[in-house]
Protein backbone atom coordinates (compact mmCIF):
# COMPACT_ATOMS: atom_id res chain seq x y z
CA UNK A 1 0.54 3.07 -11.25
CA UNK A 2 3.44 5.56 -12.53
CA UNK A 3 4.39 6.40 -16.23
CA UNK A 4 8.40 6.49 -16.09
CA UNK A 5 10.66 7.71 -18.96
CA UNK A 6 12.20 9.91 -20.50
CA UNK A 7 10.89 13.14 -22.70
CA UNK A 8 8.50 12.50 -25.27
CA UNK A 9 8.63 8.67 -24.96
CA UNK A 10 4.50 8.61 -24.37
CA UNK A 11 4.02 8.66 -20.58
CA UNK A 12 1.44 11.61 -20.91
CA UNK A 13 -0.49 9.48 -24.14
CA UNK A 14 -0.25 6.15 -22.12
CA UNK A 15 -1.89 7.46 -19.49
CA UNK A 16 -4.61 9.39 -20.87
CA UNK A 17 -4.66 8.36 -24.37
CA UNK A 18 -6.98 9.78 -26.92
CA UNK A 19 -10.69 9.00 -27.56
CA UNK A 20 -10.31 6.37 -29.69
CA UNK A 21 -7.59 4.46 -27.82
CA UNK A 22 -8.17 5.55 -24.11
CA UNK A 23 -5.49 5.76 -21.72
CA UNK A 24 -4.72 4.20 -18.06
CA UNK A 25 -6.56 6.55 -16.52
CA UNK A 26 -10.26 6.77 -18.25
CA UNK A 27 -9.86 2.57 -18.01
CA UNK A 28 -9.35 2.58 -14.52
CA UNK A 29 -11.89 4.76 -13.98
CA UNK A 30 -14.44 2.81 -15.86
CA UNK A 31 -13.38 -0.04 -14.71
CA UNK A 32 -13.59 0.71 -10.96
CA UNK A 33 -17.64 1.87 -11.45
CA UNK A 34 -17.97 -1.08 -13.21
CA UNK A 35 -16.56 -3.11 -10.02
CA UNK A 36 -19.19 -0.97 -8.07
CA UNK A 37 -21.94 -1.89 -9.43
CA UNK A 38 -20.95 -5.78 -9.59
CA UNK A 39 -20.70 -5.64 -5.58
CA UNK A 40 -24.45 -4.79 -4.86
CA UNK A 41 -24.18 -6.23 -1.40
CA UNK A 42 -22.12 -3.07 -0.74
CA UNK A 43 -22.19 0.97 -0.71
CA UNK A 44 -19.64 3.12 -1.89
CA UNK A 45 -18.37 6.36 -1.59
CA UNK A 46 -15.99 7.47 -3.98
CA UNK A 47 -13.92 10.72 -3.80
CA UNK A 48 -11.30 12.22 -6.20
CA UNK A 49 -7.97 14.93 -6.11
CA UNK A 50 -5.63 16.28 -8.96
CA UNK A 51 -2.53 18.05 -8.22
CA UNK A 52 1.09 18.33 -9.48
CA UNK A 53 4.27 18.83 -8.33
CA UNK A 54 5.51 22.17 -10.25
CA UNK A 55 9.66 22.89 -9.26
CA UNK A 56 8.78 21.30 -6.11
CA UNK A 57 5.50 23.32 -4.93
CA UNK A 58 2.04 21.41 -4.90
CA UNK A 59 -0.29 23.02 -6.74
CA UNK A 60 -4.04 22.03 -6.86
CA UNK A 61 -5.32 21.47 -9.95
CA UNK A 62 -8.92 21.54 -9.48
CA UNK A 63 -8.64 24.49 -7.30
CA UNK A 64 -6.33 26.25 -9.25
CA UNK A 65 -5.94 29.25 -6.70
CA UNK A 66 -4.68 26.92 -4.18
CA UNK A 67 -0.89 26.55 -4.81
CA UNK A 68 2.22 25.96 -2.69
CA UNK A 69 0.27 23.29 -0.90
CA UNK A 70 2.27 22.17 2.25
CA UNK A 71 2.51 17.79 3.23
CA UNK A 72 1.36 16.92 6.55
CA UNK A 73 1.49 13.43 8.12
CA UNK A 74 -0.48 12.30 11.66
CA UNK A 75 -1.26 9.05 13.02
CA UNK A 76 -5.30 9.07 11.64
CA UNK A 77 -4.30 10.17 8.07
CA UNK A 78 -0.92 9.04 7.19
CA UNK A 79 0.82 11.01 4.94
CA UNK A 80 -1.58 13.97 3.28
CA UNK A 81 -1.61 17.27 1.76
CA UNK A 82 -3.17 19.82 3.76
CA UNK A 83 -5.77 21.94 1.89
CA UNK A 84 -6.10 19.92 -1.30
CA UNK A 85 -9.63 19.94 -2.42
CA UNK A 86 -11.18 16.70 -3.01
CA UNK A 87 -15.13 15.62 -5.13
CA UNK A 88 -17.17 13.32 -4.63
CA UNK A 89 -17.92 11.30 -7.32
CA UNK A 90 -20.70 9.15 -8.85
CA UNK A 91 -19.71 8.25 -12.59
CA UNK A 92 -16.84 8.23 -14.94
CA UNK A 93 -18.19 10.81 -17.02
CA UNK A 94 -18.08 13.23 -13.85
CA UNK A 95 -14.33 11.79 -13.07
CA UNK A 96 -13.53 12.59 -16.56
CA UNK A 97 -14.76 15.65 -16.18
CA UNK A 98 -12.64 16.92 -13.56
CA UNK A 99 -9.17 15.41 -14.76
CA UNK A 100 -10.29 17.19 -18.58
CA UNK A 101 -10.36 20.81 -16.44
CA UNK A 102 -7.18 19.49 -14.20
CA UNK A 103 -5.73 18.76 -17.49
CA UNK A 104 -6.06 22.42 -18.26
CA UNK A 105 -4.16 24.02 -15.67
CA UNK A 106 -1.16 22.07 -15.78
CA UNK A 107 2.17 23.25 -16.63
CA UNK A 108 3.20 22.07 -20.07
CA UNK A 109 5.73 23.87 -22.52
CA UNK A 110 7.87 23.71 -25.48
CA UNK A 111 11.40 22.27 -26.17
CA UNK A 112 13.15 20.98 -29.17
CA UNK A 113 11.88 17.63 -28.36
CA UNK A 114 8.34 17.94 -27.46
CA UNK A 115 6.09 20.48 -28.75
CA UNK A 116 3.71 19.97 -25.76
CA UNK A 117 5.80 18.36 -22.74
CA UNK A 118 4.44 18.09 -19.42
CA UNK A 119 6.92 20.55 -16.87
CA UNK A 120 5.21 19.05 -13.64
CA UNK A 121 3.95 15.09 -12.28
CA UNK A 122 0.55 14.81 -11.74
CA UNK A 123 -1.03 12.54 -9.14
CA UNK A 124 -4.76 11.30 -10.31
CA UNK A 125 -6.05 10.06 -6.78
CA UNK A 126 -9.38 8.34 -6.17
CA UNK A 127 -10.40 7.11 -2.63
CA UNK A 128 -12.85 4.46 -2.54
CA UNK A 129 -14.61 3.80 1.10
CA UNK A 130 -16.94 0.63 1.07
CA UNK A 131 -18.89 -1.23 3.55
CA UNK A 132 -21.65 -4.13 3.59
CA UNK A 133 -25.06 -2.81 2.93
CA UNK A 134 -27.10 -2.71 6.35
CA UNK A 135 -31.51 -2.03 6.66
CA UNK A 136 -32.52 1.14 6.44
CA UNK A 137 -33.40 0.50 10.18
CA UNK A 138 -29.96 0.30 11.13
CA UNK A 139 -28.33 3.77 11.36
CA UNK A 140 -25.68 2.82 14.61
CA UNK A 141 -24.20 -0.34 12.29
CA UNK A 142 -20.36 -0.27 13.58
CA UNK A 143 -19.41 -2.28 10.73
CA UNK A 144 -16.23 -1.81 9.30
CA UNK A 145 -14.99 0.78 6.20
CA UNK A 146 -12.84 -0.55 3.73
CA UNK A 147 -10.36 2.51 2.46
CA UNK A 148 -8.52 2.07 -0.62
CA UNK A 149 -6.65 4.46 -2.72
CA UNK A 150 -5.68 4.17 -6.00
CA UNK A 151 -2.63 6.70 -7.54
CA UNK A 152 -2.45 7.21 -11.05
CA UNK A 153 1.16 9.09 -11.56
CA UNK A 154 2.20 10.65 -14.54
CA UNK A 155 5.92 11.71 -14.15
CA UNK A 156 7.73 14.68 -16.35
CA UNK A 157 10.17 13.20 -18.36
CA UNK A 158 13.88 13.42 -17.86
CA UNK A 159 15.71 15.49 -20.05
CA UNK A 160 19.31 16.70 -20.81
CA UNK A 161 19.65 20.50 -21.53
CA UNK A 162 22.04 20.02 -24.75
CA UNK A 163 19.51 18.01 -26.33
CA UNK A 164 15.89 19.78 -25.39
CA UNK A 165 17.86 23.35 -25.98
CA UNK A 166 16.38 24.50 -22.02
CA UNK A 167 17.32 27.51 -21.20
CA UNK A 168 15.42 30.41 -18.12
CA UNK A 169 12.76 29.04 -17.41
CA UNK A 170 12.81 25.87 -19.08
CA UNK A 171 16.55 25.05 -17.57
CA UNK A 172 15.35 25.70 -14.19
CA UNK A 173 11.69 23.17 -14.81
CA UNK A 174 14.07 20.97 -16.14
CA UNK A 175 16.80 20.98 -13.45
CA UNK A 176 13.71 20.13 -10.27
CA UNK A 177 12.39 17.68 -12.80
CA UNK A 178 15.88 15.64 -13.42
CA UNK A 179 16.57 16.12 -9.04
CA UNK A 180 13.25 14.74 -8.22
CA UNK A 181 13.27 11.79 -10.52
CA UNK A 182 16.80 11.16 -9.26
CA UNK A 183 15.31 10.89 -5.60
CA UNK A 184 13.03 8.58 -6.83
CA UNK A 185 15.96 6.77 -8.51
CA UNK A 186 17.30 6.03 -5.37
CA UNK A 187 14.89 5.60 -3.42
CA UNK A 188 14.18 2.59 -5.46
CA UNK A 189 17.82 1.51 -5.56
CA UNK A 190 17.69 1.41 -1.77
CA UNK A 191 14.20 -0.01 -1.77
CA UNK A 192 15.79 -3.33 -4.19
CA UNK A 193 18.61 -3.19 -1.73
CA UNK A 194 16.62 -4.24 1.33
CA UNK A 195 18.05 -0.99 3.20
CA UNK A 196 14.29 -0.85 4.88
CA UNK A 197 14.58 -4.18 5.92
CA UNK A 198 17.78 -3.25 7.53
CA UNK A 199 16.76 -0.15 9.37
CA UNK A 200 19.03 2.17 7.15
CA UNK A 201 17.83 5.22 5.90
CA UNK A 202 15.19 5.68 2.47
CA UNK A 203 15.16 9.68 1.23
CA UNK A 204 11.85 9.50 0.86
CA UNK A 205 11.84 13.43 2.55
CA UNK A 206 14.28 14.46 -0.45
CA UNK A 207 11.69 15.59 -2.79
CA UNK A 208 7.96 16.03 -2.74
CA UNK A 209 7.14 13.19 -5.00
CA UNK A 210 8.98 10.54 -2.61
CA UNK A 211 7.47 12.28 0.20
CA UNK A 212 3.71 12.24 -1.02
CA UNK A 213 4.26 8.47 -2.48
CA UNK A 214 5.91 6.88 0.28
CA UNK A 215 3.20 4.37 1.35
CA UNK A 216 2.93 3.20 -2.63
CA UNK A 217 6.61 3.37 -2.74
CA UNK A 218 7.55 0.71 -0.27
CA UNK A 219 4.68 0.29 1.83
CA UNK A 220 1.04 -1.44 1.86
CA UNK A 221 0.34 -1.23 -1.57
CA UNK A 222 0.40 -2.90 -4.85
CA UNK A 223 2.80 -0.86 -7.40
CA UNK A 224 2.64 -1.32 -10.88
CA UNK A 225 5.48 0.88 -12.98
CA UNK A 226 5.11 1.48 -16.69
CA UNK A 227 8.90 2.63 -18.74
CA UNK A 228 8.45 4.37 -21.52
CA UNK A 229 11.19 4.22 -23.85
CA UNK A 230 12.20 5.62 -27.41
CA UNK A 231 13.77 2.98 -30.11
CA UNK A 232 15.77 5.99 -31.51
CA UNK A 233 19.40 5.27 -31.66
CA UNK A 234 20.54 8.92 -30.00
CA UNK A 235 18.15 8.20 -27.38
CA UNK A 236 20.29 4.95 -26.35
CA UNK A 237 21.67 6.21 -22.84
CA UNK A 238 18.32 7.73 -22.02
CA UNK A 239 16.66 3.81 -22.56
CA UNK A 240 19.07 2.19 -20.81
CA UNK A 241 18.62 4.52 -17.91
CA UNK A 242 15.09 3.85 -18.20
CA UNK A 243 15.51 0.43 -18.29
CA UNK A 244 18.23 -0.27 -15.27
CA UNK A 245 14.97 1.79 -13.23
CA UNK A 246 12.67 -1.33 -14.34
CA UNK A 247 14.96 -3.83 -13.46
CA UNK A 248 16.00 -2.50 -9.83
CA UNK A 249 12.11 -1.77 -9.44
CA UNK A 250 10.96 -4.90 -10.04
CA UNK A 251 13.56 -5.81 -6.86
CA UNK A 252 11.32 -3.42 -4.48
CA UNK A 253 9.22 -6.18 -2.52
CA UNK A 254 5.41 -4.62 -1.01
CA UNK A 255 3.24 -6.44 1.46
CA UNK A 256 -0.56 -5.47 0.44
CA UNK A 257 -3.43 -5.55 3.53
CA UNK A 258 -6.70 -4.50 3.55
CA UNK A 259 -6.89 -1.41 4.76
CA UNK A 260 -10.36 -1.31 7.22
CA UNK A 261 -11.22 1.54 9.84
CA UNK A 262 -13.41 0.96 12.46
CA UNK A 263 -13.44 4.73 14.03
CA UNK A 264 -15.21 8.11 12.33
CA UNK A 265 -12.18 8.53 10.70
CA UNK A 266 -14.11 6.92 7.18
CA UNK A 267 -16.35 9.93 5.61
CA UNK A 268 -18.53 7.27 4.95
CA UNK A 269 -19.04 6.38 8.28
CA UNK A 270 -19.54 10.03 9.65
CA UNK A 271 -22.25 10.64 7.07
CA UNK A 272 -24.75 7.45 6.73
CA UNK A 273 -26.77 8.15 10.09
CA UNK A 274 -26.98 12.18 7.86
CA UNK A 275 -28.14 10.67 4.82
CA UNK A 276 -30.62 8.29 6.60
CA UNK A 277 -32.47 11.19 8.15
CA UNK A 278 -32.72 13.12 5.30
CA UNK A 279 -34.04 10.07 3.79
CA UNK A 280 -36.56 9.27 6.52
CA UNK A 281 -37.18 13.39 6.18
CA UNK A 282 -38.58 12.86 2.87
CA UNK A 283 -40.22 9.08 2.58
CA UNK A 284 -43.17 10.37 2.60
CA UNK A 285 -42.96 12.96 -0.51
CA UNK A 286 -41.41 10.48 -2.47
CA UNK A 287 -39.31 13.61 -4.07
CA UNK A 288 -37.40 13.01 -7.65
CA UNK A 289 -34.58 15.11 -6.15
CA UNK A 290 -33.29 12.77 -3.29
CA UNK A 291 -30.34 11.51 -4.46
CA UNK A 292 -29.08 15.02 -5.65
CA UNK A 293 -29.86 16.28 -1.98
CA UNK A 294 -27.87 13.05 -0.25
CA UNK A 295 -25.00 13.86 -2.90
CA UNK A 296 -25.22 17.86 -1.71
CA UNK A 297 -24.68 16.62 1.56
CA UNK A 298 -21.89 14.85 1.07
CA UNK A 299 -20.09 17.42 -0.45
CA UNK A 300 -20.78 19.91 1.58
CA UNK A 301 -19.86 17.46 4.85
CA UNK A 302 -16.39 16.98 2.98
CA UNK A 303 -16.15 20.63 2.27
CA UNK A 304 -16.22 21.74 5.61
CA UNK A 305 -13.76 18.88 7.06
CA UNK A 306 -11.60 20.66 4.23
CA UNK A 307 -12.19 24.23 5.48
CA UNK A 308 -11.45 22.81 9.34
CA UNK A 309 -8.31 21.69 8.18
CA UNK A 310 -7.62 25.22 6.24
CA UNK A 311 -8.29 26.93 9.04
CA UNK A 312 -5.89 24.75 11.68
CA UNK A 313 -3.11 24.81 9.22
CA UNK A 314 -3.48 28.66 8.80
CA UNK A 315 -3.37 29.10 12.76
CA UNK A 316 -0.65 26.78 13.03
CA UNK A 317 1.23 29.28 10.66
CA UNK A 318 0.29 32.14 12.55
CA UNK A 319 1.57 30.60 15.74
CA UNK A 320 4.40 30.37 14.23
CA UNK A 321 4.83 33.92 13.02
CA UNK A 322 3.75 34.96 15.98
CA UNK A 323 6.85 33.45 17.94
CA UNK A 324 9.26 34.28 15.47
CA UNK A 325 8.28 38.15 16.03
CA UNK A 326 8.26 37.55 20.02
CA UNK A 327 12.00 35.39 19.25
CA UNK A 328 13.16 38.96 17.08
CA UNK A 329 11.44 41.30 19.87
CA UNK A 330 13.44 39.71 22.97
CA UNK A 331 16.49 39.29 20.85
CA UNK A 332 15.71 43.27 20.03
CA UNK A 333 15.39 44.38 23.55
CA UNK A 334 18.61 42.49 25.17
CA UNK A 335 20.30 44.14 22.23
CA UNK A 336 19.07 47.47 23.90
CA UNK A 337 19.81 46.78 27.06
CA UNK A 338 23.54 46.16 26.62
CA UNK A 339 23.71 49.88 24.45
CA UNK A 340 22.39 51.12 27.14
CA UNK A 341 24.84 49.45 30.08
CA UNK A 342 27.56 50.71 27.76
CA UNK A 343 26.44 54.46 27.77
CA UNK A 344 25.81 55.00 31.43
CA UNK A 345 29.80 53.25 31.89
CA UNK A 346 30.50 55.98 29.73
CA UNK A 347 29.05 58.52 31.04
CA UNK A 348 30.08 57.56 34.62
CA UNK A 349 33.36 57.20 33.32
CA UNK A 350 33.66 61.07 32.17
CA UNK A 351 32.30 62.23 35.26
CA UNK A 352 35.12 60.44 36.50
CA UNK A 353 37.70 62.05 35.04
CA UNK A 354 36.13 65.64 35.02
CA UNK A 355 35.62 65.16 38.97
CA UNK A 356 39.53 64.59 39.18
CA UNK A 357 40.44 67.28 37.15
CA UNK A 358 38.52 69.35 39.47
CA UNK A 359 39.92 68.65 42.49
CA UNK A 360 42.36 71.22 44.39
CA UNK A 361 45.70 70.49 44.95
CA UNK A 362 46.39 69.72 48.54
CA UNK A 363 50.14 70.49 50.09
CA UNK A 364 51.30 69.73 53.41
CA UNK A 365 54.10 71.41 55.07
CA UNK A 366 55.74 69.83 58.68
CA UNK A 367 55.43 72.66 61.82
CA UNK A 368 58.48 75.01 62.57
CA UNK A 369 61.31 73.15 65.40
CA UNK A 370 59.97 74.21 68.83
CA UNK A 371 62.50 75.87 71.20
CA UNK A 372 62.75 73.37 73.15
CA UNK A 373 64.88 71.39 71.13
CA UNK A 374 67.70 73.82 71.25
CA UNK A 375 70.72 72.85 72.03
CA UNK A 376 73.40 75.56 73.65
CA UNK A 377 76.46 75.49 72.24
């Protein structure tokens, strides 16, 4: 679901709202643990990530010391970022929770048209893994997981500089925020075109925000996208902008499938046979804090897959160094080597020319006639 529009048209209020009239997000939310608990033929796991896109570097915003977060794509995973911290989850209150302190550390600022508008998109991610309930018994069940992912994008609004009065700082938010929505402009335009369908080229790599929503984009997914627009007469090119993005959008055809994993790629998967031990570890003491310990394992299960992947990417970067200063080392020493073929030339030339200047003059004079050859007269 994305919030689309210009500045201060109410993307930021539709999708969180206020306590009295909550927005997108805190319904979804509810909504999904509501789902959950209709379902009781099947167990969930339910994870969550907030970040934003901040002049095109991915910060983390429930790790806020994790910034200029890097997008990685493989065959198991898809398209990812590397390093971005994800919770697990059990309630909307604890959802809530986190997007209230994600809230907090997310770049927002002042122009002439918003007293509070957002400099960065946000992407509100939940992950929900489910599977059918097996016994207790049961701990090598190869049933399938179900994987579903749910995007809640809030987008920075587009702005012109004459009439927000941008200028440092705010002139250069404002310029990444305009370029990025214009990738996702026309990516869309494409995407209504049928240029997929065609084999011709999407630029989803042009920006960060194409690049990190390219399956919801125009892949398996099911895309809803809200406009926000002002009735304000001096406003009017700004709306129908807003609204010629709405009407090629609703062009851009998806194709949903369930998405089901039958490998150890699933978290849930990986940590049932855990949390059935620790279970079977404490039948018998019938302790009040069970649930808390099976949650504790989960997150600390997740937390080191997350560390893992810290670690390879942080390798993988120091590989890299690494070959660069072996590239500038080599290039360094042939550079060295030819200096040093010039000076020995040079010196073998002088010794050269002092050797020639050294050399004695040699003169050769023919024998005197021999008597012999006189002639009488």
């Amino acid at each position: 679901v994305f919030a689309y529009g210009q500045t201060n048209s109410g993307k930021t209020y539709t999708m969180r709202g206020s306590a009295n009239e909550p927005g997108i997000i805190p319904l979804a939310v509810h909504d999904l643990f509501r789902t959950i608990q209709q379902h009781m033929d099947r167990e969930f796991l339910v994870r969550m990530s907030y970040m934003e896109i901040y002049n095109e570097e991915i910060n983390d915003l429930l790790v806020p010391e994790h910034r200029k977060l890097q997008i990685h794509e493989n065959y198991e995973r898809g398209i990812y970022v590397a390093g971005l911290s994800e919770e697990i989850v059990t309630c909307p209150e604890q959802v809530l929770k986190f997007v209230s302190f994600g809230e907090s550390h997310r770049h927002i600022g002042e122009t002439n048209m918003n007293v509070y508008s957002s400099r960065s998109h946000t992407i509100f991610r939940m992950v929900i893994e489910s599977r059918d309930k097996a016994d207790d018994s049961d701990t090598d069940s190869c049933d399938a997981v179900r994987v579903s992912v749910l995007n809640l994008v809030d987008l920075a609004g587009s702005e012109r500089a004459a009439k927000t009065g941008a200028e440092g700082v705010r002139l250069k938010e404002g310029s990444h925020i305009n370029k990025s929505l214009m990738t996702l402009g026309t990516v869309i335009k494409k995407l209504s075109e049928g240029i997929k369908g065609q084999g011709g080229h999407v630029p989803y790599r042009d920006s960060k925000l194409t690049r990190i929503l390219q399956p919801a984009l125009g892949g398996n997914a099911n895309t809803a996208i809200i406009c926000n627009i002002t009735l304000a007469q001096v406003h009017a090119d700004e709306t129908k902008s807003s609204l010629q993005f709405a009407s090629r959008a609703l062009r851009v055809t998806n194709c949903a499938e369930i998405n089901e994993i039958l490998t150890d790629a699933a978290l849930l998967k990986r940590q049932r046979k855990e949390i059935e031990e620790l279970r079977a570890k404490l039948k018998n003491s019938q302790s009040e804090h069970l649930d808390e310990d099976v949650l504790h394992l989960r997150n600390t299960l997740l937390q080191s897959e997350l560390e893992k992947e810290r670690i390879a990417l942080e390798l993988e970067e120091e590989r890299k160094a690494k070959e660069q200063r072996e590239k500038r080392l080599l290039q360094q020493a042939k550079k060295i080597e030819n200096l040093s073929s010039l000076v020995l030339n040079s010196e073998r030339d002088d010794r050269a020319i002092v050797s020639s200047k050294n050399k004695r003059r040699q003169t050769w004079c023919a024998r005197p006639l021999s008597n012999e050859f006189s002639v009488e007269v």
